[in-house]
PDB file of N, CA and C in Angstrom:
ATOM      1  N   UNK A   1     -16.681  -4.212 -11.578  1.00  0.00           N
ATOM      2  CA  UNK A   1     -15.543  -3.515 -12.156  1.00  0.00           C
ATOM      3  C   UNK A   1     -14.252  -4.099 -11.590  1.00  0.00           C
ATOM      4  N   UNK A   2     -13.329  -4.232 -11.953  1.00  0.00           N
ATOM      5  CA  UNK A   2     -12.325  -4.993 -12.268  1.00  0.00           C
ATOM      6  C   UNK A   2     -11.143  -3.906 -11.784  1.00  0.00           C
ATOM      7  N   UNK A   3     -10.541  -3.915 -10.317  1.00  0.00           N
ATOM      8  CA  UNK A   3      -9.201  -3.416 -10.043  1.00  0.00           C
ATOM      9  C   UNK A   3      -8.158  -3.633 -10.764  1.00  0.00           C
ATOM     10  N   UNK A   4      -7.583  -2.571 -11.227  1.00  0.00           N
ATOM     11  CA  UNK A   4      -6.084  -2.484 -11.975  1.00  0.00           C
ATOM     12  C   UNK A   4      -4.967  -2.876 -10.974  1.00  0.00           C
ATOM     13  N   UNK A   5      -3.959  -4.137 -10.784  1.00  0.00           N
ATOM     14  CA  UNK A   5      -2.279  -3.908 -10.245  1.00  0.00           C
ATOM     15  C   UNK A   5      -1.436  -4.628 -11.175  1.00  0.00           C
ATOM     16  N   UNK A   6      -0.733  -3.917 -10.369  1.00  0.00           N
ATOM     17  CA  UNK A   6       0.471  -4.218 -11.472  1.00  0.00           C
ATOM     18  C   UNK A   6       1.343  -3.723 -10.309  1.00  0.00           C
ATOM     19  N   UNK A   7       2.744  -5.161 -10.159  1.00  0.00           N
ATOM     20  CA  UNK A   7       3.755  -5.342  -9.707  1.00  0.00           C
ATOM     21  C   UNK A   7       4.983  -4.570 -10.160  1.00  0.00           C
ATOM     22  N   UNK A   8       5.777  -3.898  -9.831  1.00  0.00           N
ATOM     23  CA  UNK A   8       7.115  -3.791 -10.363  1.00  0.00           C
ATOM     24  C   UNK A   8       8.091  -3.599  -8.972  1.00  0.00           C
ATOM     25  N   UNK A   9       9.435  -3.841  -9.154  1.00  0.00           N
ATOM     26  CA  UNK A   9      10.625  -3.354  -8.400  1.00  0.00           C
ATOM     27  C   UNK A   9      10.686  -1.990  -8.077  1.00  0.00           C
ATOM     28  N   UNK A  10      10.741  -1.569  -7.084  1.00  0.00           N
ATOM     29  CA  UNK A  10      10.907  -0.460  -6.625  1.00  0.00           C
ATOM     30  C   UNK A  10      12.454  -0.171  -6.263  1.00  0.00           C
ATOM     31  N   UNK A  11      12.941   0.399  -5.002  1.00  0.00           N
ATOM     32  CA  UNK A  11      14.340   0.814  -4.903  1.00  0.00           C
ATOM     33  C   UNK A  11      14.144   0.514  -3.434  1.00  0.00           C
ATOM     34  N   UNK A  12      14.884  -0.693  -3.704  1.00  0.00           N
ATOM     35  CA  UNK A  12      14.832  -1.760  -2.292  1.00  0.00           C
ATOM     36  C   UNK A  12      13.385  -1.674  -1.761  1.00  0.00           C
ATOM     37  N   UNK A  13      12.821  -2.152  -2.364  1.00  0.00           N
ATOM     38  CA  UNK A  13      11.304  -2.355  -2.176  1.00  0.00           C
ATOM     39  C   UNK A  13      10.395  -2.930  -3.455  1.00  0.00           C
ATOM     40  N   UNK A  14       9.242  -3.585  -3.423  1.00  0.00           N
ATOM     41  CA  UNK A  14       8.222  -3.715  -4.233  1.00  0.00           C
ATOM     42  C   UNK A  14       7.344  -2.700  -4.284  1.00  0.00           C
ATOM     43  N   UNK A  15       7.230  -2.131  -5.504  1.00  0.00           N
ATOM     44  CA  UNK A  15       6.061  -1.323  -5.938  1.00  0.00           C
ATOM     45  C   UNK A  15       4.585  -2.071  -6.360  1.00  0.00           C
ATOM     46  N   UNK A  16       3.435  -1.794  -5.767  1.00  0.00           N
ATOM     47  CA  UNK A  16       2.381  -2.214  -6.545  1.00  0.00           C
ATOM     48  C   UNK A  16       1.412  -1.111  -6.306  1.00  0.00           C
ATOM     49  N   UNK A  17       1.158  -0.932  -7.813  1.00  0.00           N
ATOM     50  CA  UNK A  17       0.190   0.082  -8.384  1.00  0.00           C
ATOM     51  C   UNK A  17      -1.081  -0.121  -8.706  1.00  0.00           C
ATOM     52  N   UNK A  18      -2.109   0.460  -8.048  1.00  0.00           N
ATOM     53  CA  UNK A  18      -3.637   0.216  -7.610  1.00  0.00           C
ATOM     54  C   UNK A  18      -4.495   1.579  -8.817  1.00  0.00           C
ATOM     55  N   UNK A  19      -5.153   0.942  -9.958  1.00  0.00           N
ATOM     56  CA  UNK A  19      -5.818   1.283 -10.512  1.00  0.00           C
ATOM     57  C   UNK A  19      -7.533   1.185 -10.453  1.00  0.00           C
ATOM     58  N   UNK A  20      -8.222   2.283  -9.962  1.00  0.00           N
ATOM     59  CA  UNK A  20      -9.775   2.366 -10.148  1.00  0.00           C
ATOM     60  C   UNK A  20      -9.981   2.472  -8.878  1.00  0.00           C
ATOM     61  N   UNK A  21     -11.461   2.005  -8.434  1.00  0.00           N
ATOM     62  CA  UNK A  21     -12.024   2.362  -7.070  1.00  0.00           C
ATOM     63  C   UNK A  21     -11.772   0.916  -6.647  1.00  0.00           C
ATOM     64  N   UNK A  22     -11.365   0.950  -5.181  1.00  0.00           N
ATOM     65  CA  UNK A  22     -11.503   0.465  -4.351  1.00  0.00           C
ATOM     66  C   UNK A  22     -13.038   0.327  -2.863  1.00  0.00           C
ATOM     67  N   UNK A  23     -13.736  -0.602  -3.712  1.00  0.00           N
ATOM     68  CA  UNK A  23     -15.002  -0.467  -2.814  1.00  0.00           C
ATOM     69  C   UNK A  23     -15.589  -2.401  -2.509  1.00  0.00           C
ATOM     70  N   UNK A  24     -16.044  -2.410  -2.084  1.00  0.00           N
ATOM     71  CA  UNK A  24     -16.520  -3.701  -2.050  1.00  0.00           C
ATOM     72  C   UNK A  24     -16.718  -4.753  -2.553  1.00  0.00           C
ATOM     73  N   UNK A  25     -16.658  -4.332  -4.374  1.00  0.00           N
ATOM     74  CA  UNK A  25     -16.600  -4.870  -5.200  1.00  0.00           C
ATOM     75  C   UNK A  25     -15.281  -5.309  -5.317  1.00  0.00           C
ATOM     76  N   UNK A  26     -13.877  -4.408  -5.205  1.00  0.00           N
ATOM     77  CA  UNK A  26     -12.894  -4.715  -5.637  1.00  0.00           C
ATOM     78  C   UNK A  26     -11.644  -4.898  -4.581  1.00  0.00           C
ATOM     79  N   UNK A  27     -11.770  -4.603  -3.206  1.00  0.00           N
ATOM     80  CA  UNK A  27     -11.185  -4.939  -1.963  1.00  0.00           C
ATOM     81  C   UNK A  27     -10.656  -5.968  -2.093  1.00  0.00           C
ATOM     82  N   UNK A  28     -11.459  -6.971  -2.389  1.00  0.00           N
ATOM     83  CA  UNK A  28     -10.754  -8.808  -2.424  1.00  0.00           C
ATOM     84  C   UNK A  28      -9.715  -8.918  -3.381  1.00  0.00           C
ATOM     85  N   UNK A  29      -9.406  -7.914  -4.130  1.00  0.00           N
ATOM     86  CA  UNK A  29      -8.506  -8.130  -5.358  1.00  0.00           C
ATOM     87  C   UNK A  29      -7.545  -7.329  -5.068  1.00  0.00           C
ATOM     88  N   UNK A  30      -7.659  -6.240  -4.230  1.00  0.00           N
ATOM     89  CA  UNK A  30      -5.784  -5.624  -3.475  1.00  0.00           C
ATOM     90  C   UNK A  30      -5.490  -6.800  -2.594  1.00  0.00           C
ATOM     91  N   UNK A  31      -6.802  -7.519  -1.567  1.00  0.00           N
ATOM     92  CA  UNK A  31      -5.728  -8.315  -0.560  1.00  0.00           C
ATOM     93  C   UNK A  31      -5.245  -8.984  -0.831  1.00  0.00           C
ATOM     94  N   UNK A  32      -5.638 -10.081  -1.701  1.00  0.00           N
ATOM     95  CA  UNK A  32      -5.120 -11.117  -2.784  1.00  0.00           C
ATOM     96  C   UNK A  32      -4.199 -10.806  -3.389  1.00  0.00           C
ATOM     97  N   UNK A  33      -3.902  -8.983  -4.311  1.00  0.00           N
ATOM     98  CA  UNK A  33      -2.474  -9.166  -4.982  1.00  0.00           C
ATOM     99  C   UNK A  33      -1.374  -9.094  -3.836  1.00  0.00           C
ATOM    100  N   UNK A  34      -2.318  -8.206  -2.499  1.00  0.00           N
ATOM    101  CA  UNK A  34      -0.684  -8.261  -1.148  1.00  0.00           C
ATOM    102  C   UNK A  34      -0.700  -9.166  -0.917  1.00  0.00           C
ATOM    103  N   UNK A  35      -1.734 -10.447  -0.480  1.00  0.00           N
ATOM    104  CA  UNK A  35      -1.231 -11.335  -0.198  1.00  0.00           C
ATOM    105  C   UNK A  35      -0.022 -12.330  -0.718  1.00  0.00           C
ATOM    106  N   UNK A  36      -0.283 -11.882  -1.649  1.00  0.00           N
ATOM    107  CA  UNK A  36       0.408 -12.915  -3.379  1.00  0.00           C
ATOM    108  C   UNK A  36       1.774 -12.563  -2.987  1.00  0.00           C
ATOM    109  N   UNK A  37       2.177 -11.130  -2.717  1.00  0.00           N
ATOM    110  CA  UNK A  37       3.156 -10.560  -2.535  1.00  0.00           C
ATOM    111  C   UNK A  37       3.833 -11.529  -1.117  1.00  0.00           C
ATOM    112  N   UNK A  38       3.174 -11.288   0.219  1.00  0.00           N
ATOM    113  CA  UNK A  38       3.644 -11.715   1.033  1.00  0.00           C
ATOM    114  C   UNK A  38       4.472 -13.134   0.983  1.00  0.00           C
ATOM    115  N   UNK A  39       3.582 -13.718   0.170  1.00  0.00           N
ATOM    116  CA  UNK A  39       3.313 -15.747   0.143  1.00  0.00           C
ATOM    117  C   UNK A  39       5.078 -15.616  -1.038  1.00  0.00           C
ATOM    118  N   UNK A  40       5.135 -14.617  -1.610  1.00  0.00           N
ATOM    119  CA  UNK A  40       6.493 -14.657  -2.454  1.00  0.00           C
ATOM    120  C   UNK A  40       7.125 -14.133  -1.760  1.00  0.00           C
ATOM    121  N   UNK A  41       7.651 -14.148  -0.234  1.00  0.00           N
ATOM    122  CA  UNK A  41       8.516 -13.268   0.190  1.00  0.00           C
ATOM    123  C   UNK A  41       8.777 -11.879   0.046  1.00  0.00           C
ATOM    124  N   UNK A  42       7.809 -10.883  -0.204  1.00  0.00           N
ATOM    125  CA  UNK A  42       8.027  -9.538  -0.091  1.00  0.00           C
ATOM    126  C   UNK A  42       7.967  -9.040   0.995  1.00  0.00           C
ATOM    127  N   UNK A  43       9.239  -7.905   1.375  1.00  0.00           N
ATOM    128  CA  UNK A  43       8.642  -7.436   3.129  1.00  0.00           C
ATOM    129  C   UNK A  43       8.397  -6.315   2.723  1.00  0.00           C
ATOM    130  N   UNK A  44       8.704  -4.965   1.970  1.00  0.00           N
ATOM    131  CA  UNK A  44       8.949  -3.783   2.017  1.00  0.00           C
ATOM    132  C   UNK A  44       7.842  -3.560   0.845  1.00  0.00           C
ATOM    133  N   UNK A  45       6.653  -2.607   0.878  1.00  0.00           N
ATOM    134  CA  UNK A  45       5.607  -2.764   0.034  1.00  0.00           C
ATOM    135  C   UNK A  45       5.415  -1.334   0.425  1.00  0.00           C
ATOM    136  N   UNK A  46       5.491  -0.902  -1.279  1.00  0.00           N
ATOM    137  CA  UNK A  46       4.764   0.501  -1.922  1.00  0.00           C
ATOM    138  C   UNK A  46       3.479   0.170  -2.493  1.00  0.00           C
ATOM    139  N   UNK A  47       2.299   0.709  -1.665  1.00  0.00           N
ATOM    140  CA  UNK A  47       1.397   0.998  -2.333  1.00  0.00           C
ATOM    141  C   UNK A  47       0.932   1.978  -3.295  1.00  0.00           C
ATOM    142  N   UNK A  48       1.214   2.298  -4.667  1.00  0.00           N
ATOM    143  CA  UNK A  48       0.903   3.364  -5.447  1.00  0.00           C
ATOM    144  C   UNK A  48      -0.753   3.462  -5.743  1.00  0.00           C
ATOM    145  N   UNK A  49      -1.038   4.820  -5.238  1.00  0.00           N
ATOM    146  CA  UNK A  49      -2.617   4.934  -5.137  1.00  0.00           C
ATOM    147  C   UNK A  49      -2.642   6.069  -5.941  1.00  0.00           C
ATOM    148  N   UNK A  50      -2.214   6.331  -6.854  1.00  0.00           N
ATOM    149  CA  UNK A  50      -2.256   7.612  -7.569  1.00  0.00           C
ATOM    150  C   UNK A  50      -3.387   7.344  -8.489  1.00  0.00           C
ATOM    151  N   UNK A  51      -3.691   6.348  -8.855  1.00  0.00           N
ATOM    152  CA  UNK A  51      -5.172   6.261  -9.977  1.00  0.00           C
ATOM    153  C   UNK A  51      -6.189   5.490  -8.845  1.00  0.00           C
ATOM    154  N   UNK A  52      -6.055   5.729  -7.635  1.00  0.00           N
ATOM    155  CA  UNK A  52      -7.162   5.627  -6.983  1.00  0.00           C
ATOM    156  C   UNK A  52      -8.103   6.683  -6.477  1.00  0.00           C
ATOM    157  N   UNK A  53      -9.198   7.280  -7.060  1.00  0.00           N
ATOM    158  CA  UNK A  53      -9.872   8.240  -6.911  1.00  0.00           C
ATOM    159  C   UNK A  53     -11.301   7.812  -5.332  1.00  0.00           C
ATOM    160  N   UNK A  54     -11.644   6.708  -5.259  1.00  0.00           N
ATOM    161  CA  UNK A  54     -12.610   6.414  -4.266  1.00  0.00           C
ATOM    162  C   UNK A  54     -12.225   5.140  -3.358  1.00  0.00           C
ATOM    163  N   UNK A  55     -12.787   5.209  -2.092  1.00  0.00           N
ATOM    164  CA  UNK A  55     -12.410   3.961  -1.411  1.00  0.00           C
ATOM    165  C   UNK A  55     -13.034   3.914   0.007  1.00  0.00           C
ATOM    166  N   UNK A  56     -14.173   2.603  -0.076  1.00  0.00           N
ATOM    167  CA  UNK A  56     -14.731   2.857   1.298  1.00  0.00           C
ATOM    168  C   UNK A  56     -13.647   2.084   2.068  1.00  0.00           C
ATOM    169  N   UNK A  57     -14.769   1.481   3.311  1.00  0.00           N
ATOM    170  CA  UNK A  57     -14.320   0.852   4.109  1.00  0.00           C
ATOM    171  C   UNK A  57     -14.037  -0.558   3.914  1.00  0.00           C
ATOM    172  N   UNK A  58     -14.605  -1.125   2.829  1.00  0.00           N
ATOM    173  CA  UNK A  58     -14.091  -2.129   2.491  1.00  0.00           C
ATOM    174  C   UNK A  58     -12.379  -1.947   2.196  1.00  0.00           C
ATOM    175  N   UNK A  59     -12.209  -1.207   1.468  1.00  0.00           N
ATOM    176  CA  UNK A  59     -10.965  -1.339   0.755  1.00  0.00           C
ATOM    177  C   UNK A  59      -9.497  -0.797   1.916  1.00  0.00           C
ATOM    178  N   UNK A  60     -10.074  -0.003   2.494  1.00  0.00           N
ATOM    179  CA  UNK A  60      -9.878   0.665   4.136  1.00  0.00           C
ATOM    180  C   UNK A  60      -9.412  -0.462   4.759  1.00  0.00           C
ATOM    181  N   UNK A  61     -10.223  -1.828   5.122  1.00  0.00           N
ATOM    182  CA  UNK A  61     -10.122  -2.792   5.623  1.00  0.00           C
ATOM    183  C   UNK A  61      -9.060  -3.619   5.348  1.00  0.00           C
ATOM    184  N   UNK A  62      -9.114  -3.787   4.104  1.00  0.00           N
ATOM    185  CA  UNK A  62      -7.601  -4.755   2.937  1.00  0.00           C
ATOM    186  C   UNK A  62      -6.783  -4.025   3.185  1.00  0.00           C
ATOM    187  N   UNK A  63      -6.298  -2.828   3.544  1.00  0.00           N
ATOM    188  CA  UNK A  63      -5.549  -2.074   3.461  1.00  0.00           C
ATOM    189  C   UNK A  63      -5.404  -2.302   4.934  1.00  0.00           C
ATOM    190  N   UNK A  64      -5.717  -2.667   5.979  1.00  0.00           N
ATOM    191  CA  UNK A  64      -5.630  -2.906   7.065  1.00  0.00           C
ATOM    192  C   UNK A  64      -4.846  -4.103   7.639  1.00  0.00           C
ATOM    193  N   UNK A  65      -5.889  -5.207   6.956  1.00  0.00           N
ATOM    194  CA  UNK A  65      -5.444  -6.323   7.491  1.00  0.00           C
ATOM    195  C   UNK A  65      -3.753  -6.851   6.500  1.00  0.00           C
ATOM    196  N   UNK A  66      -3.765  -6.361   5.442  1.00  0.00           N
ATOM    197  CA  UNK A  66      -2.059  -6.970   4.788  1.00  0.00           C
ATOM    198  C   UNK A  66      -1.152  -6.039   5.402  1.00  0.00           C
ATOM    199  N   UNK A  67      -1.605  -4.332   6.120  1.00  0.00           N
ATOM    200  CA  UNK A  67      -0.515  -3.801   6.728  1.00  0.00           C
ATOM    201  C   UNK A  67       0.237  -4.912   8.244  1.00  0.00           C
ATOM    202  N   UNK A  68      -1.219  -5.135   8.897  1.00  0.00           N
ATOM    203  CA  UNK A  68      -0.979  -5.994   9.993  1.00  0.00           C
ATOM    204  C   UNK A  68       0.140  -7.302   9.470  1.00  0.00           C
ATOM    205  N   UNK A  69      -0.282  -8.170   8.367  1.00  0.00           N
ATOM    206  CA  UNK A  69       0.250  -8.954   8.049  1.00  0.00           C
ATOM    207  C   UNK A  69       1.412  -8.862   7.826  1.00  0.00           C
ATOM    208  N   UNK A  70       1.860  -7.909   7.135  1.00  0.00           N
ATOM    209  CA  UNK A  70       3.084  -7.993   6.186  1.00  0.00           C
ATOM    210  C   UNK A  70       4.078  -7.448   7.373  1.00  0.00           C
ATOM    211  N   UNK A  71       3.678  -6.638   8.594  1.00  0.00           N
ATOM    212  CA  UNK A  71       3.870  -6.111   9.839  1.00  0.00           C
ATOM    213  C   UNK A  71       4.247  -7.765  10.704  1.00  0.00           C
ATOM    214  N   UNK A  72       4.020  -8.238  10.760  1.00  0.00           N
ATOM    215  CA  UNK A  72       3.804  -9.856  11.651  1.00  0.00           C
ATOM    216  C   UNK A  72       5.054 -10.531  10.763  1.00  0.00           C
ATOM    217  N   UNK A  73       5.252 -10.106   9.761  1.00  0.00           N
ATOM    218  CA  UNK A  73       6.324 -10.918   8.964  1.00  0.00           C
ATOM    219  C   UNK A  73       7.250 -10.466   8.700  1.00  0.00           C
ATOM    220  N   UNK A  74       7.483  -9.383   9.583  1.00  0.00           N
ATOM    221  CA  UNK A  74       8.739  -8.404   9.939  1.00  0.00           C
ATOM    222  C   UNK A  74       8.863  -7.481   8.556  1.00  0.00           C
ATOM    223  N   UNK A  75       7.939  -7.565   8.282  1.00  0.00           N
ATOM    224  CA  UNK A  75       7.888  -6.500   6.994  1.00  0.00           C
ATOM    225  C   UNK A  75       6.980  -5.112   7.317  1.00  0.00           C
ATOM    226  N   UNK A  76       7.089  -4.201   5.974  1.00  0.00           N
ATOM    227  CA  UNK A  76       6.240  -2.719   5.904  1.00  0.00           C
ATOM    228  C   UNK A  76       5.253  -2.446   5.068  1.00  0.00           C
ATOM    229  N   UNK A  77       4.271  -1.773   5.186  1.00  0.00           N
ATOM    230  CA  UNK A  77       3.872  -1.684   3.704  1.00  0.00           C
ATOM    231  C   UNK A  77       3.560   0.221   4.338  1.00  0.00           C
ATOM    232  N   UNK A  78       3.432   0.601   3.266  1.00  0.00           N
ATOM    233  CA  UNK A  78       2.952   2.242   3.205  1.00  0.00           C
ATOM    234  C   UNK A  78       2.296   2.659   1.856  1.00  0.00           C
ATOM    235  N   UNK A  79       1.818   3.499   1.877  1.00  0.00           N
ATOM    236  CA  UNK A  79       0.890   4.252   0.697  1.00  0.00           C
ATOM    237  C   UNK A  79       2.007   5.468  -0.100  1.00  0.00           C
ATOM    238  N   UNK A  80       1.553   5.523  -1.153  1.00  0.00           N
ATOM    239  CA  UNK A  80       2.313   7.074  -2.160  1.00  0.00           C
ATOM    240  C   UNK A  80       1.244   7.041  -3.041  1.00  0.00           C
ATOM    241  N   UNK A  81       1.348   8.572  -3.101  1.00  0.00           N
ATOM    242  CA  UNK A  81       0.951   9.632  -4.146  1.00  0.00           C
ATOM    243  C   UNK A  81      -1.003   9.152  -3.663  1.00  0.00           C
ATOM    244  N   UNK A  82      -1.644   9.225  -2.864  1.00  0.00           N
ATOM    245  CA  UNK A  82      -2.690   9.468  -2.194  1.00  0.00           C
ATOM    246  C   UNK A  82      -4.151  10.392  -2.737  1.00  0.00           C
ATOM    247  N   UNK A  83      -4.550  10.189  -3.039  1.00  0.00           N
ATOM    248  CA  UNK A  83      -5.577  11.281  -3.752  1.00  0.00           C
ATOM    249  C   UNK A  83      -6.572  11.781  -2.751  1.00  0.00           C
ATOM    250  N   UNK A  84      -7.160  13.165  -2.881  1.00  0.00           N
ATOM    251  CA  UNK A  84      -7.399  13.791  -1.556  1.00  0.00           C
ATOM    252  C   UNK A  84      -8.822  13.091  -1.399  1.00  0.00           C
ATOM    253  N   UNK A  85      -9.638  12.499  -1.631  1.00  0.00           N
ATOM    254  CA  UNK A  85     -10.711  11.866  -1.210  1.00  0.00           C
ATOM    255  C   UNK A  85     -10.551  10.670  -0.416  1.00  0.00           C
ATOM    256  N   UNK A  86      -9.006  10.070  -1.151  1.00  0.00           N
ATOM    257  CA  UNK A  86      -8.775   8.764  -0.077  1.00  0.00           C
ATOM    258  C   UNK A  86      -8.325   9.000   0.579  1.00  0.00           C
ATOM    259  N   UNK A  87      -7.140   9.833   0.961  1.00  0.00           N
ATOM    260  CA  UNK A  87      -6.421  10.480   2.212  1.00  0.00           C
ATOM    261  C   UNK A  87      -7.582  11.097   3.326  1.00  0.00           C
ATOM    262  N   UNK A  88      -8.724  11.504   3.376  1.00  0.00           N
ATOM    263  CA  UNK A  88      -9.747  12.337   3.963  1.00  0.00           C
ATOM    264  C   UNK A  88     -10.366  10.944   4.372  1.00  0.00           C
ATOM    265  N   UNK A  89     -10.664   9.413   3.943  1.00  0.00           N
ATOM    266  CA  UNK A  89     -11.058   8.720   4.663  1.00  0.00           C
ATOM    267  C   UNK A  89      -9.826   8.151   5.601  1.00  0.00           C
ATOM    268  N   UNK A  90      -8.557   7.877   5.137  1.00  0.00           N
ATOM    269  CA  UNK A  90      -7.886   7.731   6.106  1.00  0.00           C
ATOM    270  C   UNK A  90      -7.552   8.556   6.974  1.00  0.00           C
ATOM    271  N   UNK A  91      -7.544   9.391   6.941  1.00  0.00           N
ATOM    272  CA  UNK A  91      -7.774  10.814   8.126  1.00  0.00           C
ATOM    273  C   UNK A  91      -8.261  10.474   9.141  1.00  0.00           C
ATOM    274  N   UNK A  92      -9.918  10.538   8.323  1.00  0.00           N
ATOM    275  CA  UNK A  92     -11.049  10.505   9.669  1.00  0.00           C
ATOM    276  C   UNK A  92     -10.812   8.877  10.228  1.00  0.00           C
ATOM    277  N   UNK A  93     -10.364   8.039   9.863  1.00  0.00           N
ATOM    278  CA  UNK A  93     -10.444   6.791  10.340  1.00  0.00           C
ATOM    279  C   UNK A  93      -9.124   6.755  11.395  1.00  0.00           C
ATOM    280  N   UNK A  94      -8.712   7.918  10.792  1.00  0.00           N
ATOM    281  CA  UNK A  94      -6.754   7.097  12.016  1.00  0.00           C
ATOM    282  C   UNK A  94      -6.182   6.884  11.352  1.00  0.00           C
ATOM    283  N   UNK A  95      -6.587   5.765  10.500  1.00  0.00           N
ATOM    284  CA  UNK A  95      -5.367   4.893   9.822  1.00  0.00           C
ATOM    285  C   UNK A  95      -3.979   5.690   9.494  1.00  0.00           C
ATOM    286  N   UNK A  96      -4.315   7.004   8.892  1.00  0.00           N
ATOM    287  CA  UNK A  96      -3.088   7.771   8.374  1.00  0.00           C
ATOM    288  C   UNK A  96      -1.854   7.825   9.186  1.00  0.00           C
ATOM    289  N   UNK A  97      -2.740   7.437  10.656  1.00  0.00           N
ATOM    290  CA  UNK A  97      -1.444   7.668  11.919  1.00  0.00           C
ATOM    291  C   UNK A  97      -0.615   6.346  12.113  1.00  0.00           C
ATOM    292  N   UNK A  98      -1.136   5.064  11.663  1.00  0.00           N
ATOM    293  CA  UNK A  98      -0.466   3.778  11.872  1.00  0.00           C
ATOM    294  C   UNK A  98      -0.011   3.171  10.228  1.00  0.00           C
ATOM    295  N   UNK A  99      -0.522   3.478   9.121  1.00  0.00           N
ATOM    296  CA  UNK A  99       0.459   3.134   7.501  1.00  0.00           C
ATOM    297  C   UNK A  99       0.670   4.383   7.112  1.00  0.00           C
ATOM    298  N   UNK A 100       1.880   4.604   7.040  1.00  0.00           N
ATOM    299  CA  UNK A 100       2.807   5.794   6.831  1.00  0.00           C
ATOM    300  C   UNK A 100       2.368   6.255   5.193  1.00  0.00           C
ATOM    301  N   UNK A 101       2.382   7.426   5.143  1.00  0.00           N
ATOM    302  CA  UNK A 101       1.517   8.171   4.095  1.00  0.00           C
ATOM    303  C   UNK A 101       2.673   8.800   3.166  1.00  0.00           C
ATOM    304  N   UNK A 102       2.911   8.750   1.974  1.00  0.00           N
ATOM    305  CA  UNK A 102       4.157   9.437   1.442  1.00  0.00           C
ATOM    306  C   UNK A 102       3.597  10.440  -0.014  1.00  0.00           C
ATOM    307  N   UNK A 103       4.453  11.680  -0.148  1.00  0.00           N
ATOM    308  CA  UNK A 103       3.665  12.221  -1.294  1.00  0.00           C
ATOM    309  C   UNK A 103       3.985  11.507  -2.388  1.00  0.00           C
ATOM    310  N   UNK A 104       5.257  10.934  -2.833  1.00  0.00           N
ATOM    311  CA  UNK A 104       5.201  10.252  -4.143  1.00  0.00           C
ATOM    312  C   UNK A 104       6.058   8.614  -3.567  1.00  0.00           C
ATOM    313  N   UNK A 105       6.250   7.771  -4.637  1.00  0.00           N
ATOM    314  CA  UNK A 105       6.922   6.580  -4.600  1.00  0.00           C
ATOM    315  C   UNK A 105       8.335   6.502  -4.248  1.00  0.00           C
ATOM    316  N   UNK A 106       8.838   8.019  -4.314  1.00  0.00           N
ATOM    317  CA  UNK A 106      10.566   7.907  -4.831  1.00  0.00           C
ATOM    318  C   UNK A 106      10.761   8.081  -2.676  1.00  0.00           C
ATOM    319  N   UNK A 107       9.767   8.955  -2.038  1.00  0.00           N
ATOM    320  CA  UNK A 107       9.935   9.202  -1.270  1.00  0.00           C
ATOM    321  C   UNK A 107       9.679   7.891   0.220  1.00  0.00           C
ATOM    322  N   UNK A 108       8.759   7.229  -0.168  1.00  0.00           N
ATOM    323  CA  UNK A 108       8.473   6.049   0.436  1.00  0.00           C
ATOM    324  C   UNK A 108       9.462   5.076   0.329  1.00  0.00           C
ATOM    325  N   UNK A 109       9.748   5.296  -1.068  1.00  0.00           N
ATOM    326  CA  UNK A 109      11.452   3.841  -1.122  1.00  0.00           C
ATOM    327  C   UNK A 109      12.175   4.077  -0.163  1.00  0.00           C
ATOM    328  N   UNK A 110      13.041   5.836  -0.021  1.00  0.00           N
ATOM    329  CA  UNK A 110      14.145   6.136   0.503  1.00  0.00           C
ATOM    330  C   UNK A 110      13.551   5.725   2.035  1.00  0.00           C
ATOM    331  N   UNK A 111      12.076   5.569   2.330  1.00  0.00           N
ATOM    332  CA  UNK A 111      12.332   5.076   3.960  1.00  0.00           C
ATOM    333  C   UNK A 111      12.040   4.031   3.997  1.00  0.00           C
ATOM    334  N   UNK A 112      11.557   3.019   3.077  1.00  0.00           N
ATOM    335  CA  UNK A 112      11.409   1.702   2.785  1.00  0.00           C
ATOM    336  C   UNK A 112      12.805   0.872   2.976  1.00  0.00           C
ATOM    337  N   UNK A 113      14.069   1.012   2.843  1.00  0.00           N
ATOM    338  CA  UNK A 113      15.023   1.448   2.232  1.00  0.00           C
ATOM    339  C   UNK A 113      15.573   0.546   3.626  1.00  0.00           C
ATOM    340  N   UNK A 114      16.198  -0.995   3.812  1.00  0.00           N
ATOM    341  CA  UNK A 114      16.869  -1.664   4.934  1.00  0.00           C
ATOM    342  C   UNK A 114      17.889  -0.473   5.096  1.00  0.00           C
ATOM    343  N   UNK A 115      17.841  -0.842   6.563  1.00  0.00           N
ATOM    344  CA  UNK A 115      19.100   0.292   7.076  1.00  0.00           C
ATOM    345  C   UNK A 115      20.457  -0.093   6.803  1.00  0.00           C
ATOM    346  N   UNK A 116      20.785  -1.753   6.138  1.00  0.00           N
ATOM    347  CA  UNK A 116      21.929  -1.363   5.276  1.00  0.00           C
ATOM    348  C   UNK A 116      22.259  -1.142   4.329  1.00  0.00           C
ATOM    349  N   UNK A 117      21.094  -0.731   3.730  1.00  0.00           N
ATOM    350  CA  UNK A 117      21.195  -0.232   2.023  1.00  0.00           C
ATOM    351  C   UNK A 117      21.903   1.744   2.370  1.00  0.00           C
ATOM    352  N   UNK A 118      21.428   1.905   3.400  1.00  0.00           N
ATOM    353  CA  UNK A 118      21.774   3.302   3.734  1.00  0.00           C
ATOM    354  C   UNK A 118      22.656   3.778   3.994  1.00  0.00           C
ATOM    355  N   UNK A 119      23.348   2.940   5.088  1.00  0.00           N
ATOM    356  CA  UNK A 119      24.658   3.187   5.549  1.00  0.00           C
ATOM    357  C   UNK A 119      24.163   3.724   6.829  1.00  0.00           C
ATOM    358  N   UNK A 120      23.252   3.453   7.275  1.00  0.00           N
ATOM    359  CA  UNK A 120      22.517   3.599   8.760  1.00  0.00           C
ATOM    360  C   UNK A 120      23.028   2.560  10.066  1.00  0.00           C
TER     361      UNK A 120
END
């Protein structure tokens, strides 16, 4: 089965939107679109997980190693709009405590958001 993304501009940030399950089958195809992202200069990365209903540890993992990455390249990445089966593995794993968890996209931009876009 075949992962859904799709790229768009966010608000001072890149949005990319993650369609279907994320499992072993389809892991290699989020790291590859973050990677894609990174290799084009993106630092500030919305993950939209709102049509993600399942996700082992594979996908757990991709979601691991491009936070580290994109982290090493003085960049962010974080999650929005979370569905409660995937939020409950990042729970029990930790992770929730080290990639910042947001309820929707609009809310992740505003902290995505360089501190001179703010007036910070």
């Amino acid at each position: 089965m075949d992962l859904g993304l799709s790229v768009r501009p966010g608000r001072g940030c890149t949005v990319l939107e993650v369609r279907g399950e994320l499992d072993m089958a389809t892991s290699p195809q989020l790291r590859e679109g973050l990677q894609r992202l990174v290799e084009a200069g993106e630092r500030l990365v919305v993950v939209d997980m709102a049509e993600v209903g399942f996700m082992d540890s594979s996908g757990l993992g991709a979601l691991v190693v491009m936070f580290k990455a994109l982290r090493e390249a003085g960049g962010r990445l974080c999650l929005a709009t979370v569905q409660p089966a995937v939020r409950s593995v990042l729970s029990v794993t930790s992770v929730d405590r080290v990639i910042g968890i947001y309820d929707d996209v609009p809310a992740a931009e505003a902290d995505l958001r360089p501190a001179d876009a703010t007036g910070r």
